[in-house]
C-alpha atoms as a PDB file:
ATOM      1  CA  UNK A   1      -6.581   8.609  -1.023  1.00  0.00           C
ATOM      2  CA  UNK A   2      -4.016   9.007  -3.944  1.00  0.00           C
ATOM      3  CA  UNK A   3      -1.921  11.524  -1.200  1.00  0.00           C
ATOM      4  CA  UNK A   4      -2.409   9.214   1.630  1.00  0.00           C
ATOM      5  CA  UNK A   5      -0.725   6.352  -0.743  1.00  0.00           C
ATOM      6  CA  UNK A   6       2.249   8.989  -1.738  1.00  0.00           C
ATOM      7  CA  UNK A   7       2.783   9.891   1.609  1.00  0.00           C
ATOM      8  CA  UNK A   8       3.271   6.231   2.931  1.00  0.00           C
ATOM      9  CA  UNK A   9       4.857   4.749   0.225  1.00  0.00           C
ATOM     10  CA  UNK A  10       7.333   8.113   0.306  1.00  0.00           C
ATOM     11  CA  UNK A  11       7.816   7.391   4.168  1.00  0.00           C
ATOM     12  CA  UNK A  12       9.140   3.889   3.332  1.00  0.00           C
ATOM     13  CA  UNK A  13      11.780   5.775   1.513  1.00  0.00           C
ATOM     14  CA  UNK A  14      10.500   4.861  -1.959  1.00  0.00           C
ATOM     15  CA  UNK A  15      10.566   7.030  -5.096  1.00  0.00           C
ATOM     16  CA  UNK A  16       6.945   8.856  -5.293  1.00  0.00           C
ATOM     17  CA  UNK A  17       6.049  11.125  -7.971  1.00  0.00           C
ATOM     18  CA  UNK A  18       2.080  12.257  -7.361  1.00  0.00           C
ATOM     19  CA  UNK A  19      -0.296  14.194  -9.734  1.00  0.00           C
ATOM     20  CA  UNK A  20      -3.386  15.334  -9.654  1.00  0.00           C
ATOM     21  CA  UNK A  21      -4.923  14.166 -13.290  1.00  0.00           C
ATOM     22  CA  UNK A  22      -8.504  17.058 -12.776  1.00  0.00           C
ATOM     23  CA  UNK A  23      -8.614  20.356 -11.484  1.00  0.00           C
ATOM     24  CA  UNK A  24     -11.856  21.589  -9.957  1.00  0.00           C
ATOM     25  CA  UNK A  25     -13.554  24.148 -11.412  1.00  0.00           C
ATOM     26  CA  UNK A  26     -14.406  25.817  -8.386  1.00  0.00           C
ATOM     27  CA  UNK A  27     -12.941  27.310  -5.852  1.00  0.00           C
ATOM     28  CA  UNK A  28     -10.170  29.011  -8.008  1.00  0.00           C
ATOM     29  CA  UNK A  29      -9.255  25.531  -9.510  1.00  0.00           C
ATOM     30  CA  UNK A  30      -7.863  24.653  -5.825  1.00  0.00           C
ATOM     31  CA  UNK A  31      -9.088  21.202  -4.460  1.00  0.00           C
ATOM     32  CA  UNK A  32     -11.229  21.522  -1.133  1.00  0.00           C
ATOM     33  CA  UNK A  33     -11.838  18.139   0.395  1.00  0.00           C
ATOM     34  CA  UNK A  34     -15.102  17.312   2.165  1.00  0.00           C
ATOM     35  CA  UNK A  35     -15.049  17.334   6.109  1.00  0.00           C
ATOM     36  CA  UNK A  36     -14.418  14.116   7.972  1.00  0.00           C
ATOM     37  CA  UNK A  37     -17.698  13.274   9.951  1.00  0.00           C
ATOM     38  CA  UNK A  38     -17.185  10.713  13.078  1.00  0.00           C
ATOM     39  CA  UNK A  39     -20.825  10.190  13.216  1.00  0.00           C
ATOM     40  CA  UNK A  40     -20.748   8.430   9.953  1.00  0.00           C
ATOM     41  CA  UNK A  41     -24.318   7.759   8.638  1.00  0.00           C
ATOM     42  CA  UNK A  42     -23.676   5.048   6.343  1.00  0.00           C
ATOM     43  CA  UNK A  43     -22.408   2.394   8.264  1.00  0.00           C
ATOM     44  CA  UNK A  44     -20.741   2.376  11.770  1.00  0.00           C
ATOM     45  CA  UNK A  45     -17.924   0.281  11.139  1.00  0.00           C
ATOM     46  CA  UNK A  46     -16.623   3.403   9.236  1.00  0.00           C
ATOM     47  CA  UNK A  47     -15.920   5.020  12.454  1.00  0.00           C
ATOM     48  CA  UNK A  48     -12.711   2.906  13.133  1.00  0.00           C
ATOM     49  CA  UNK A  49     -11.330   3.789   9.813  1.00  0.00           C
ATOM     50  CA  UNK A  50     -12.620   7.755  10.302  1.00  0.00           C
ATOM     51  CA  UNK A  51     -10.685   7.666  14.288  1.00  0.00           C
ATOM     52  CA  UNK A  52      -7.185   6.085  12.367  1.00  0.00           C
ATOM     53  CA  UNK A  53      -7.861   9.046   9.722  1.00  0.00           C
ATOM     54  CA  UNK A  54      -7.412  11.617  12.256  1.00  0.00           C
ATOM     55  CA  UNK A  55      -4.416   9.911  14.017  1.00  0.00           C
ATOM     56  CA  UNK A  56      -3.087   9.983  11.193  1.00  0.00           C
ATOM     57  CA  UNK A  57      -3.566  13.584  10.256  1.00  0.00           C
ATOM     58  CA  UNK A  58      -2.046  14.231  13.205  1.00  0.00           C
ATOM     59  CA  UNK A  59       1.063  12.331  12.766  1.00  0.00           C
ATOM     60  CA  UNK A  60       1.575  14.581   9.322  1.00  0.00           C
ATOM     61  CA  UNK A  61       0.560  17.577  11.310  1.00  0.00           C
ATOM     62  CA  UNK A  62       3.290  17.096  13.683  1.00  0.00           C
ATOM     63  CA  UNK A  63       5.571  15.938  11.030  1.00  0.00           C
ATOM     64  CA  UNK A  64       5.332  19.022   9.178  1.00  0.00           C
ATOM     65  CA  UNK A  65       4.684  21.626  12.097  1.00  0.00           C
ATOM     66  CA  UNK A  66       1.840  22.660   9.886  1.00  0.00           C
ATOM     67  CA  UNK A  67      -1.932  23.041  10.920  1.00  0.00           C
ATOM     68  CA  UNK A  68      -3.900  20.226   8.544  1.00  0.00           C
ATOM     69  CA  UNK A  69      -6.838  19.696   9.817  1.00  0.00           C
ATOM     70  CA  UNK A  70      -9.486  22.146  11.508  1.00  0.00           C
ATOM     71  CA  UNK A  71     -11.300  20.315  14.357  1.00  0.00           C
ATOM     72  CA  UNK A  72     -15.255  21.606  14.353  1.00  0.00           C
ATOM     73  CA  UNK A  73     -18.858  20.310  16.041  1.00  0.00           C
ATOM     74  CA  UNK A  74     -21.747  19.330  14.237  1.00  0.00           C
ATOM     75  CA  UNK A  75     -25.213  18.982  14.830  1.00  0.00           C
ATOM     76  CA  UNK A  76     -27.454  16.465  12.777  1.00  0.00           C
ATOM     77  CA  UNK A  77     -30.869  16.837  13.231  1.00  0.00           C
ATOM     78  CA  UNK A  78     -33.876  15.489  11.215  1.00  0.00           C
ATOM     79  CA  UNK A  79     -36.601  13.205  10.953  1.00  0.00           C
ATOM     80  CA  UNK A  80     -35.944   9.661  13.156  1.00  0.00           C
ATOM     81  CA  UNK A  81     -36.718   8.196  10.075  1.00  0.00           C
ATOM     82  CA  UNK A  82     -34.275  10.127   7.568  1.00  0.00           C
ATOM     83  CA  UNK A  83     -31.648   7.994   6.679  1.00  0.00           C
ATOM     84  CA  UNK A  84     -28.753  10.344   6.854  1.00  0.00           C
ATOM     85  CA  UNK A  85     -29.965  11.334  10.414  1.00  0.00           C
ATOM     86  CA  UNK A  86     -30.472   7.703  11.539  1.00  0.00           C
ATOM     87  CA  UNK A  87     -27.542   6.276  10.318  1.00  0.00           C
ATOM     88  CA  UNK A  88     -25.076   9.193  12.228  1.00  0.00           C
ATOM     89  CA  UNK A  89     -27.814   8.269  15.447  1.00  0.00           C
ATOM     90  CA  UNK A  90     -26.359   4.469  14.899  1.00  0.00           C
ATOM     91  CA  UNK A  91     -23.143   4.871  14.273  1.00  0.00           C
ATOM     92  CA  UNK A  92     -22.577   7.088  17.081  1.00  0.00           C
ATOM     93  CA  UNK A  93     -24.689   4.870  19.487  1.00  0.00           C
ATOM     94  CA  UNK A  94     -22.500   1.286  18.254  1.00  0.00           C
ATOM     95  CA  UNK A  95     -19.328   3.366  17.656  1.00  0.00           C
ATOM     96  CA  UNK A  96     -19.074   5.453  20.947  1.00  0.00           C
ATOM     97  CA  UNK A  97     -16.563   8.193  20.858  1.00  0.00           C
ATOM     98  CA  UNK A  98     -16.334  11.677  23.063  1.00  0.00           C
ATOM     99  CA  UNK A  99     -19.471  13.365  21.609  1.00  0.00           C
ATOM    100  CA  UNK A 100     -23.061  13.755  22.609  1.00  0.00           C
ATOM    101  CA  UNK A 101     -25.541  11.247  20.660  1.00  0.00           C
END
């Protein structure tokens, strides 16, 4: 989020300095961020806000003629009554986007 606000404000020709106060102790102290799921199990209006996420990924990616995101499948699977598996079911059944449900 904290890049996302340096990146926008920056855009809008503003002065942006951005630091990251914690390293991570793993992964050789690099940051890996968690992947972006469009079947979002806790709530569907999420998806909206996950579908401008990648737009906007892609804006930077062309921006920067850089690869930034890595595009894969998923599969949940699981109980019907699990409520990571039924909340991607609903959220990709009220939220329809090119995928299978």
């Amino acid at each position: 989020m904290g890049s996302a606000t340096a990146y926008h404000l920056a855009d809008q020709n503003l002065d942006v300095l951005a630091s990251n106060a914690t390293t991570s102790p793993i992964h050789g102290g690099h940051r890996m961020e968690l992947p972006v799921r469009r079947a979002y199990y806790k709530h569907p209006s999420y998806v909206p806000l996950i579908e401008r996420a990648y737009e906007l990924w892609d804006e930077l990616a062309n921006e920067t003629g850089r690869g930034i995101i890595h595009r894969t499948g998923s599969i949940d699977a699981g109980p019907a009554e699990d409520p990571v598996f039924a909340g991607s079911k609903r959220s990709c059944e009220e939220q329809p986007f090119h995928t299978r449900c």
